[in-house]
N, C-alpha and C. Protein backbone atom coordinates (compact mmCIF):
# COMPACT_ATOMS: atom_id res chain seq x y z
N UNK A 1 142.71 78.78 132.81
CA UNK A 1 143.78 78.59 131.86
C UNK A 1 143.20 78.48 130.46
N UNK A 2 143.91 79.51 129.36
CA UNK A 2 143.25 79.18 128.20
C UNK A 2 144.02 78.28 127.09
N UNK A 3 143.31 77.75 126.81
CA UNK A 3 143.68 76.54 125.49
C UNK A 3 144.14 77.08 124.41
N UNK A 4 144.96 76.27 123.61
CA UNK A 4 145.87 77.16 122.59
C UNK A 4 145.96 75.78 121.49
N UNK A 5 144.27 74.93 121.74
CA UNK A 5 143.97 75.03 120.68
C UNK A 5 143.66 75.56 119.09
N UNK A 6 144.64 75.08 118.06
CA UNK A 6 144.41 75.46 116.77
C UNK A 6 142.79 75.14 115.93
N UNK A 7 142.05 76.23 115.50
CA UNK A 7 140.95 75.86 114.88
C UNK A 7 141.44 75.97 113.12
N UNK A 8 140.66 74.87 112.87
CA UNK A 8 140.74 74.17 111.42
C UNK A 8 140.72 75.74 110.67
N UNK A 9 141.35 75.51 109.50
CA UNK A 9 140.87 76.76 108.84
C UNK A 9 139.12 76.70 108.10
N UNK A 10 138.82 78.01 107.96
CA UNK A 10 137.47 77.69 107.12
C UNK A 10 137.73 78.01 105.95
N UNK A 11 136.63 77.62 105.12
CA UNK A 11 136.61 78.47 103.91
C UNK A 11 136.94 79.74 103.45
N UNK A 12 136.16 80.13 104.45
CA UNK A 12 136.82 81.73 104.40
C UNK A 12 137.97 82.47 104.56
N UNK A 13 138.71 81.59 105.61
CA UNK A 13 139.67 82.02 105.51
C UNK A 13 140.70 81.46 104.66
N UNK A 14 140.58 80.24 104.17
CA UNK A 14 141.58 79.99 103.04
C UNK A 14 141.21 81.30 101.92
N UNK A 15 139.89 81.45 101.70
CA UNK A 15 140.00 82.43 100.28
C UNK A 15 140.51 83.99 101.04
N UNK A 16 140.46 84.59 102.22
CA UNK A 16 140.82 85.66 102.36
C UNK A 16 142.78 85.25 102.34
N UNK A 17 143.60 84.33 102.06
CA UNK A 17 144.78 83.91 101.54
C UNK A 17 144.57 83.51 100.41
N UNK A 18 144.00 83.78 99.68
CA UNK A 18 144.54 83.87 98.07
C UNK A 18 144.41 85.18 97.53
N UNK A 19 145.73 85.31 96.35
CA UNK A 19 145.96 85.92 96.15
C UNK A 19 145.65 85.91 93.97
N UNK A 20 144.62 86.68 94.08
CA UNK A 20 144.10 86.86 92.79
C UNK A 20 143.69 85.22 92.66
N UNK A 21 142.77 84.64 93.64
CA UNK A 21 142.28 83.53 93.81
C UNK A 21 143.70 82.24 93.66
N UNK A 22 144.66 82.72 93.71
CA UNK A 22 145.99 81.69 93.92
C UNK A 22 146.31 81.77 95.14
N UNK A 23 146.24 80.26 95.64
CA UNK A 23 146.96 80.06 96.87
C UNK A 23 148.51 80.59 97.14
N UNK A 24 148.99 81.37 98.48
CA UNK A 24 150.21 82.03 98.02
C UNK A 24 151.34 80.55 98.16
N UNK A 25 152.73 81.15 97.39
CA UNK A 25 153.75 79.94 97.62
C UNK A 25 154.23 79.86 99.01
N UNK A 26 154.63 78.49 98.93
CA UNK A 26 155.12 78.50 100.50
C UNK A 26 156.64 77.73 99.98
N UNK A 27 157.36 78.26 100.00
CA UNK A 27 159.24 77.84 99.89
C UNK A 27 159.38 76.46 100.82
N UNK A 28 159.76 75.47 100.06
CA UNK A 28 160.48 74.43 101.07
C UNK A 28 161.97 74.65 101.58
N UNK A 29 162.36 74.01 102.24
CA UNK A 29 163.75 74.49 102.97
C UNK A 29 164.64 73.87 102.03
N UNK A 30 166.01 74.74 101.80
CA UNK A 30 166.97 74.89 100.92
C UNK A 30 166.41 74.65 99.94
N UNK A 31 165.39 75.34 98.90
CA UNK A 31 164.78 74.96 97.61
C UNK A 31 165.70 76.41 97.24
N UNK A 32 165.69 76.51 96.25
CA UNK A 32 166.50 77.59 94.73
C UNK A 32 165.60 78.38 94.54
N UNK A 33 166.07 79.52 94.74
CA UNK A 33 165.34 81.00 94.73
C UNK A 33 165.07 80.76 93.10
N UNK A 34 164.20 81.36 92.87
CA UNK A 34 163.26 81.41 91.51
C UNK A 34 163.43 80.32 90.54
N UNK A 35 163.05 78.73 90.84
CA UNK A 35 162.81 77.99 90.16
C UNK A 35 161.68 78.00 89.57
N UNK A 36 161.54 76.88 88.89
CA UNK A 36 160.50 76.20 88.41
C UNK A 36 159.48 76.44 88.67
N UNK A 37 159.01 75.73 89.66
CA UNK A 37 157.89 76.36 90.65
C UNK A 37 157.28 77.68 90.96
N UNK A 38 158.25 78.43 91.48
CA UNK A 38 158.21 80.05 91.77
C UNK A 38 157.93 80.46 90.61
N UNK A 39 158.29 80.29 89.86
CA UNK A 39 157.94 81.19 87.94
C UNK A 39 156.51 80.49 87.68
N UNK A 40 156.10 79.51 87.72
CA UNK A 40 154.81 79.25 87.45
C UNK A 40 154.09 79.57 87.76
N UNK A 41 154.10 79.68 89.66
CA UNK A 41 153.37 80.18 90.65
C UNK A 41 152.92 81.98 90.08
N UNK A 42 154.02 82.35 90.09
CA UNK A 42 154.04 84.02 90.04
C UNK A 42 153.13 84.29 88.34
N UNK A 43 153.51 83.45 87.62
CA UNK A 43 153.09 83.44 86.55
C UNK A 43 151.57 83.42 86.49
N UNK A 44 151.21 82.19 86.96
CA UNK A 44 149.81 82.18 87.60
C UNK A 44 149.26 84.01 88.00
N UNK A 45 149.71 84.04 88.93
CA UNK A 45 149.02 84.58 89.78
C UNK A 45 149.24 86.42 89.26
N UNK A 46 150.36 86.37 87.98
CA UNK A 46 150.28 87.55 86.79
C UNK A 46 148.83 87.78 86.46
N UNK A 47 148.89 85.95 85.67
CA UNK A 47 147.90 85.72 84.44
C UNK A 47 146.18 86.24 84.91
N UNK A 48 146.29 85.85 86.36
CA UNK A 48 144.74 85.34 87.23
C UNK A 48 144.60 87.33 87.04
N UNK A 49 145.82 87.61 87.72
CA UNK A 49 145.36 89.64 88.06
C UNK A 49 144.96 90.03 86.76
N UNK A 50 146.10 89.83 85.81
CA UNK A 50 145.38 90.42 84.57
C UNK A 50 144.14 90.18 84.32
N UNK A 51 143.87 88.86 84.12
CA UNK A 51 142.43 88.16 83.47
C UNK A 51 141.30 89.35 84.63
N UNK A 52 141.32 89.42 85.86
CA UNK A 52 140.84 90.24 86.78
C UNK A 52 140.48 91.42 86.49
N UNK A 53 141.64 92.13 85.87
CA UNK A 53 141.75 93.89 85.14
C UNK A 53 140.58 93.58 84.01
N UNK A 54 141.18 92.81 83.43
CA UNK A 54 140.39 93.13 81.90
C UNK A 54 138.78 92.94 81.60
N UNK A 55 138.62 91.57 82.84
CA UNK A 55 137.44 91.49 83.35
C UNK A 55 136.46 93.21 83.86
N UNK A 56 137.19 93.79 84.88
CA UNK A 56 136.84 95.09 84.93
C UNK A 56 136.30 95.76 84.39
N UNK A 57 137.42 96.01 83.06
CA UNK A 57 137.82 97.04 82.22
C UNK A 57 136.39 96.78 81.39
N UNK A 58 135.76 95.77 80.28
CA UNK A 58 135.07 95.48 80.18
C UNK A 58 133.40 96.06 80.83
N UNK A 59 133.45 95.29 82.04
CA UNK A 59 132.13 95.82 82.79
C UNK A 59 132.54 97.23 82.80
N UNK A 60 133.48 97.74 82.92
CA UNK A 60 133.47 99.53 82.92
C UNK A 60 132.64 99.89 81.86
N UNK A 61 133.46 99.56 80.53
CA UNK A 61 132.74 99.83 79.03
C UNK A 61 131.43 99.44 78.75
N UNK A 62 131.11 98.46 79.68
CA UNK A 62 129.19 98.47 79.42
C UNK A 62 128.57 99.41 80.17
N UNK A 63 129.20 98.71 81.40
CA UNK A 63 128.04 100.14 82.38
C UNK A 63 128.48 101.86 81.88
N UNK A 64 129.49 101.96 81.05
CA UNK A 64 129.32 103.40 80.57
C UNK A 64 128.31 103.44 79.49
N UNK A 65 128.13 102.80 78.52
CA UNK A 65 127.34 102.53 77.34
C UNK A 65 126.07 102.54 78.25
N UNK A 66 125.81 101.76 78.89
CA UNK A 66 124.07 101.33 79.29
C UNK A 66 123.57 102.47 80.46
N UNK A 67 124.50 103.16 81.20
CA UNK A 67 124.28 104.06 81.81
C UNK A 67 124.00 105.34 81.35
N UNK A 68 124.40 105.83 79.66
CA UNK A 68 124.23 107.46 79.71
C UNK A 68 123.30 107.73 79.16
N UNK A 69 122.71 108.46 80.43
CA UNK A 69 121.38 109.22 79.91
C UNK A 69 121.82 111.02 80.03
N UNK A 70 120.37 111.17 79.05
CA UNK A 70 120.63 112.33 79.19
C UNK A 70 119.39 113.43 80.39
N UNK A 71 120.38 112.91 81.56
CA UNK A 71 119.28 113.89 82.72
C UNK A 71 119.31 115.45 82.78
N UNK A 72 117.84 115.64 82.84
CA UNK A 72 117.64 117.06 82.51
C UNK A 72 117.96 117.94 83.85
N UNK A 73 118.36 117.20 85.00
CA UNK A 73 118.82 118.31 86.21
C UNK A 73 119.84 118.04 85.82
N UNK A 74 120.88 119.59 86.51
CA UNK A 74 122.37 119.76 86.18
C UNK A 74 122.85 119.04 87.33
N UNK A 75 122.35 118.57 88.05
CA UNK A 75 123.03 118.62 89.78
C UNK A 75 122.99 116.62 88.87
N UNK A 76 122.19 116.05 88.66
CA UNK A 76 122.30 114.91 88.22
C UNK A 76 123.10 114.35 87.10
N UNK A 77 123.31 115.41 86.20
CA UNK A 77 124.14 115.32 85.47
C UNK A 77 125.48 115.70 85.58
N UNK A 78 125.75 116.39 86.49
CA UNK A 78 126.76 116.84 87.50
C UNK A 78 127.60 115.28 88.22
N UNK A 79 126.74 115.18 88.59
CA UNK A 79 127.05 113.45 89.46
C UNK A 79 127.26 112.38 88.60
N UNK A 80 126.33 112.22 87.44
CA UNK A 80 127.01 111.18 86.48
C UNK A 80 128.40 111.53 85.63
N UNK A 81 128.42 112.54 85.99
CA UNK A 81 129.89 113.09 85.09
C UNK A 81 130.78 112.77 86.12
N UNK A 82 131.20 112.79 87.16
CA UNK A 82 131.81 113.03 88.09
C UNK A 82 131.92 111.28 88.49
N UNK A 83 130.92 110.88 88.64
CA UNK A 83 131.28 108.83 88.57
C UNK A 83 131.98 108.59 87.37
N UNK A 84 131.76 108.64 86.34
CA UNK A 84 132.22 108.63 84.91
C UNK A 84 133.47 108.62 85.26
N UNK A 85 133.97 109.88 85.57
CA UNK A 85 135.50 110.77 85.60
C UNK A 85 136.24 109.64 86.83
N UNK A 86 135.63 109.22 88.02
CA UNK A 86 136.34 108.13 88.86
C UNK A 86 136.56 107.05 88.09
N UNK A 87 135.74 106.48 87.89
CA UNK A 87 135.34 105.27 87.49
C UNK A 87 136.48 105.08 85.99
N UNK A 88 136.78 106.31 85.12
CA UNK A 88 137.57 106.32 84.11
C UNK A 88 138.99 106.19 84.37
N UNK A 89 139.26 107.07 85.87
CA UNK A 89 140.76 107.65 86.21
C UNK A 89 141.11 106.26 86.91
N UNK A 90 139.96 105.37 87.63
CA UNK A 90 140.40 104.47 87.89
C UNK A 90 140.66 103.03 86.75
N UNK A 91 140.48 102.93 86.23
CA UNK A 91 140.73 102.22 84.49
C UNK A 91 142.10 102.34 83.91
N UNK A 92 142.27 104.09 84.09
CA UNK A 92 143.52 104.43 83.65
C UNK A 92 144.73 103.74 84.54
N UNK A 93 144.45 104.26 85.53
CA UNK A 93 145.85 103.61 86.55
C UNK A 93 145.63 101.69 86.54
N UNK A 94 144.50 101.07 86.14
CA UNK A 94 144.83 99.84 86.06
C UNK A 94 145.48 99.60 84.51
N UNK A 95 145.08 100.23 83.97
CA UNK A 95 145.73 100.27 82.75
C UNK A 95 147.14 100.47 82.61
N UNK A 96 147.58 100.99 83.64
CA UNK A 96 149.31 101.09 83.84
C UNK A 96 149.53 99.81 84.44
N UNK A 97 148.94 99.24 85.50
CA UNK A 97 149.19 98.29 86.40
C UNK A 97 149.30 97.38 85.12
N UNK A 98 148.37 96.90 84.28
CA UNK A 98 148.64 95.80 83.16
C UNK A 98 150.10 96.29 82.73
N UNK A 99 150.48 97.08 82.27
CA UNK A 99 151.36 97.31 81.89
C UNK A 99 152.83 96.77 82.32
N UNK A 100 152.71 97.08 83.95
CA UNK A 100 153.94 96.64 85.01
C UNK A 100 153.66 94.76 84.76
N UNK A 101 152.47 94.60 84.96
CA UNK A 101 152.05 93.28 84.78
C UNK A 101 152.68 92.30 83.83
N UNK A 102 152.07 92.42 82.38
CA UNK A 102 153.13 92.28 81.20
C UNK A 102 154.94 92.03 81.54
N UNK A 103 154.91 93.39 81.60
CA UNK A 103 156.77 93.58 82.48
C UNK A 103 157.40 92.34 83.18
N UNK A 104 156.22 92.00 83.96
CA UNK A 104 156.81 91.23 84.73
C UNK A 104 156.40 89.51 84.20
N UNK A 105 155.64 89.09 83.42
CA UNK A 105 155.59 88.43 82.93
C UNK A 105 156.58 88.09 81.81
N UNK A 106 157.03 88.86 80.86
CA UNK A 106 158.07 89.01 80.18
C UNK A 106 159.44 88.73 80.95
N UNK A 107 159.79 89.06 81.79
CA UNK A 107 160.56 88.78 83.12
C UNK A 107 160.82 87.47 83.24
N UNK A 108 159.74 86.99 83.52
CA UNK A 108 159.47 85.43 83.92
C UNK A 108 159.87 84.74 83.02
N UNK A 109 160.02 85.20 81.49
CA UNK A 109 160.35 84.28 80.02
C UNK A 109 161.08 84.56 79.80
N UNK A 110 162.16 85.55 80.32
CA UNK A 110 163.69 85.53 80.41
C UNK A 110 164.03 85.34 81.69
N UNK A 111 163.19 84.56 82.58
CA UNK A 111 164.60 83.82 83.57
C UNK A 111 164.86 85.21 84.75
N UNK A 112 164.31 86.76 84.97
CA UNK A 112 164.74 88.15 85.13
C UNK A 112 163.50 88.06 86.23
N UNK A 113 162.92 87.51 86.39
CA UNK A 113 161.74 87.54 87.16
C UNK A 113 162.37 87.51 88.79
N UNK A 114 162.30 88.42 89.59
CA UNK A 114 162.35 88.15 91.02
C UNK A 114 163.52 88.84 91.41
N UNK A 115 164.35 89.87 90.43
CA UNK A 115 165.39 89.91 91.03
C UNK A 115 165.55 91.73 90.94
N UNK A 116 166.40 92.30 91.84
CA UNK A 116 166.19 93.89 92.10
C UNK A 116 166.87 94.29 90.66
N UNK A 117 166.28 95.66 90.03
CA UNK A 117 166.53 96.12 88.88
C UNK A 117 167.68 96.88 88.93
N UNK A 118 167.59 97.33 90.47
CA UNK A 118 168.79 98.20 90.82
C UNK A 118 170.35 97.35 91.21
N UNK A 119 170.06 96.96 92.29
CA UNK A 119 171.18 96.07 92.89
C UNK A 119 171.37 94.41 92.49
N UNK A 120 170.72 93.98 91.63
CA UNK A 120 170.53 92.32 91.26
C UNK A 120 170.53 91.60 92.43
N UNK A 121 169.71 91.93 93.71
CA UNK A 121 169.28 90.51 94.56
C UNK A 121 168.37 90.34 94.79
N UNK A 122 167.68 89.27 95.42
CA UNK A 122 166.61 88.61 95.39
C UNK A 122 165.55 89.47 95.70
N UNK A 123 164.55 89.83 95.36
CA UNK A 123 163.32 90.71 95.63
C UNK A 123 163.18 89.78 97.22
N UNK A 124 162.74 88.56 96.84
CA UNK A 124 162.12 87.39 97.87
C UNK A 124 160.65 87.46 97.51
N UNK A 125 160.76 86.18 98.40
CA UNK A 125 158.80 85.35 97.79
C UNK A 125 157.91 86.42 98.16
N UNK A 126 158.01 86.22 99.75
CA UNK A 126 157.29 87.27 100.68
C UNK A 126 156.97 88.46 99.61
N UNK A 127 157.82 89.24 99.23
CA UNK A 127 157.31 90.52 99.13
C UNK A 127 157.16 90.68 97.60
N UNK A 128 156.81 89.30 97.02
CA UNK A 128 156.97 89.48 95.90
C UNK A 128 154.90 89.29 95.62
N UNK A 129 154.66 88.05 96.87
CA UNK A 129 153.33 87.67 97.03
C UNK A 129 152.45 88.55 97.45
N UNK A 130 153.63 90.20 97.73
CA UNK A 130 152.66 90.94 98.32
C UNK A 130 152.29 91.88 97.43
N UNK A 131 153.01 92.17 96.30
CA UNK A 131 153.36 92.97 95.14
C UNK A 131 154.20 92.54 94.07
N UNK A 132 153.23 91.37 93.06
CA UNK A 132 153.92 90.72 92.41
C UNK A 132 154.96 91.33 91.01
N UNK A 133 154.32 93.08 91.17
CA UNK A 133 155.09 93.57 90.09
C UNK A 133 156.57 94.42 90.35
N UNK A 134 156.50 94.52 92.01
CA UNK A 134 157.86 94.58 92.25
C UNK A 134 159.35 94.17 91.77
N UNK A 135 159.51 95.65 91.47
CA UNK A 135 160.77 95.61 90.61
C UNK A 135 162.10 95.84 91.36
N UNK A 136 161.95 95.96 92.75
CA UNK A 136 162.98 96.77 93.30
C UNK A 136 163.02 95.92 94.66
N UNK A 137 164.50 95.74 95.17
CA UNK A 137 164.17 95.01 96.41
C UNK A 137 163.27 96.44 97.53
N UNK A 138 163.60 95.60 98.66
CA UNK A 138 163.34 96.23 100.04
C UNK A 138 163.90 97.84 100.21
N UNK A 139 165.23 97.31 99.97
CA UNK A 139 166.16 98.50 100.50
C UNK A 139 166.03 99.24 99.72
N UNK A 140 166.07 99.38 98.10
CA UNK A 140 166.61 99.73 97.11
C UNK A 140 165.02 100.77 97.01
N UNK A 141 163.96 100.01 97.28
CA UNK A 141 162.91 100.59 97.12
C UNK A 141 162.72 101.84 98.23
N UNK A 142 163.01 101.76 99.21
CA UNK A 142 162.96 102.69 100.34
C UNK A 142 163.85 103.75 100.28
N UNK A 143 165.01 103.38 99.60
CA UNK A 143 165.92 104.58 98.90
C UNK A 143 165.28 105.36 98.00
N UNK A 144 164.82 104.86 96.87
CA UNK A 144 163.96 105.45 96.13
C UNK A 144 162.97 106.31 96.80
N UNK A 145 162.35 106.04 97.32
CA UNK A 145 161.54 106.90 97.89
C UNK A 145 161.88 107.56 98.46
N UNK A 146 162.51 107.83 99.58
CA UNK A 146 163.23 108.72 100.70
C UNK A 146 163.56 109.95 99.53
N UNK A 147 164.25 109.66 98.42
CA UNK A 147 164.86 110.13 96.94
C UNK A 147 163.87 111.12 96.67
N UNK A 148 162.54 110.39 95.94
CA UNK A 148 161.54 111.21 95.53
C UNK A 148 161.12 111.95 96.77
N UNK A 149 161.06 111.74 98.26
CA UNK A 149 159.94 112.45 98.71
C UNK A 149 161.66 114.04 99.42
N UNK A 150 162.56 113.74 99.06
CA UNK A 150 163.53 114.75 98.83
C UNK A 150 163.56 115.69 97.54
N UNK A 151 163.03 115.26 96.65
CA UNK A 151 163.52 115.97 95.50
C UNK A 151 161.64 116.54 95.45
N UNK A 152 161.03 116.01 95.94
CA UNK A 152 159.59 116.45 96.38
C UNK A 152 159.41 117.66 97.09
N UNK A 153 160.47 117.62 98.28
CA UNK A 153 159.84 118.69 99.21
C UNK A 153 160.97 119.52 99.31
C-alpha cells in the first residue's frame, strides 16, 4: 500500500512557482475580483518582467559592442551575423512585449486592469498569472483566433 504522504515543498520548487520571481496570487473565498491586492500583485509582477526585459536588453547591447570582431573567414563571419540577427529579432519582439506590458500597467492606474477588451468580463487570476498581459478573456480569445487562422487559410 502506498502512502500519500505530502512532501514539504523545497526550494526549488517554491522558485519553479514564481512568477518573474513573484509568488503567484492565491484568491481567498468571496474576496472582489480585482482589488487592492490583485492590482498590486499583478503590478508587481508587470514591474519584476519589465525590470527582467530591460535587464536583457542591456546585456544584448554589450555583448554586441564587446563581441564584434572582424573575422577573416566568411563561414565565421557568416555565423556571427546570423547570432547577431537572432539575438536582435529576439530584442525586437521583447520590445513589443514591454510595450503590451506598459498597457497593462496603465490599466492597473485606471482601475481597467483584468477585464476582457472585447466582452467586459473578468479575464480571471488564473489566466491572468499565466499571461499577465492578457487582454482578452478565454472565449473571446479563442474566437479571435479561430478568426485569424480563417482569414489565414
Amino acid at each position: 500500500m502506498k502512502s500519500t504522504v505530502k512532501k514539504p515543498a523545497t526550494a526549488a520548487d517554491k522558485a519553479d512557482n514564481l512568477i518573474h520571481g513573484v509568488t503567484p496570487y492565491v484568491a481567498k473565498e468571496g474576496e472582489e475580483y480585482m482589488n487592492d491586492a490583485q492590482r498590486a500583485h499583478f503590478r508587481q509582477v508587470l514591474l519584476a518582467w519589465r525590470q527582467e526585459l530591460m535587464e536583457e536588453a542591456d546585456r544584448t547591447m554589450h555583448h554586441l559592442q564587446d563581441e564584434v570582431a572582424n573575422l577573416p573567414d566568411p563561414a565565421d563571419r557568416a555565423t556571427q551575423e546570423e547570432e547577431f540577427a537572432l539575438e536582435l529579432r529576439t530584442r525586437d519582439r521583447e520590445r513589443k512585449l514591454l510595450k503590451k506590458i506598459e498597457k497593462a500597467l496603465d490599466q492597473i492606474d485606471k482601475d481597467d486592469y483584468g477585464y476582457c477588451e472585447a466582452c467586459g468580463i473578468e479575464i480571471g487570476i488564473r489566466r491572468l498569472e499565466a499571461r499577465p498581459t492578457a487582454e482578452l478573456c478565454i472565449d473571446c480569445k479563442e474566437l479571435a483566433e479561430i478568426k485569424e487562422k480563417q482569414l489565414a487559410g
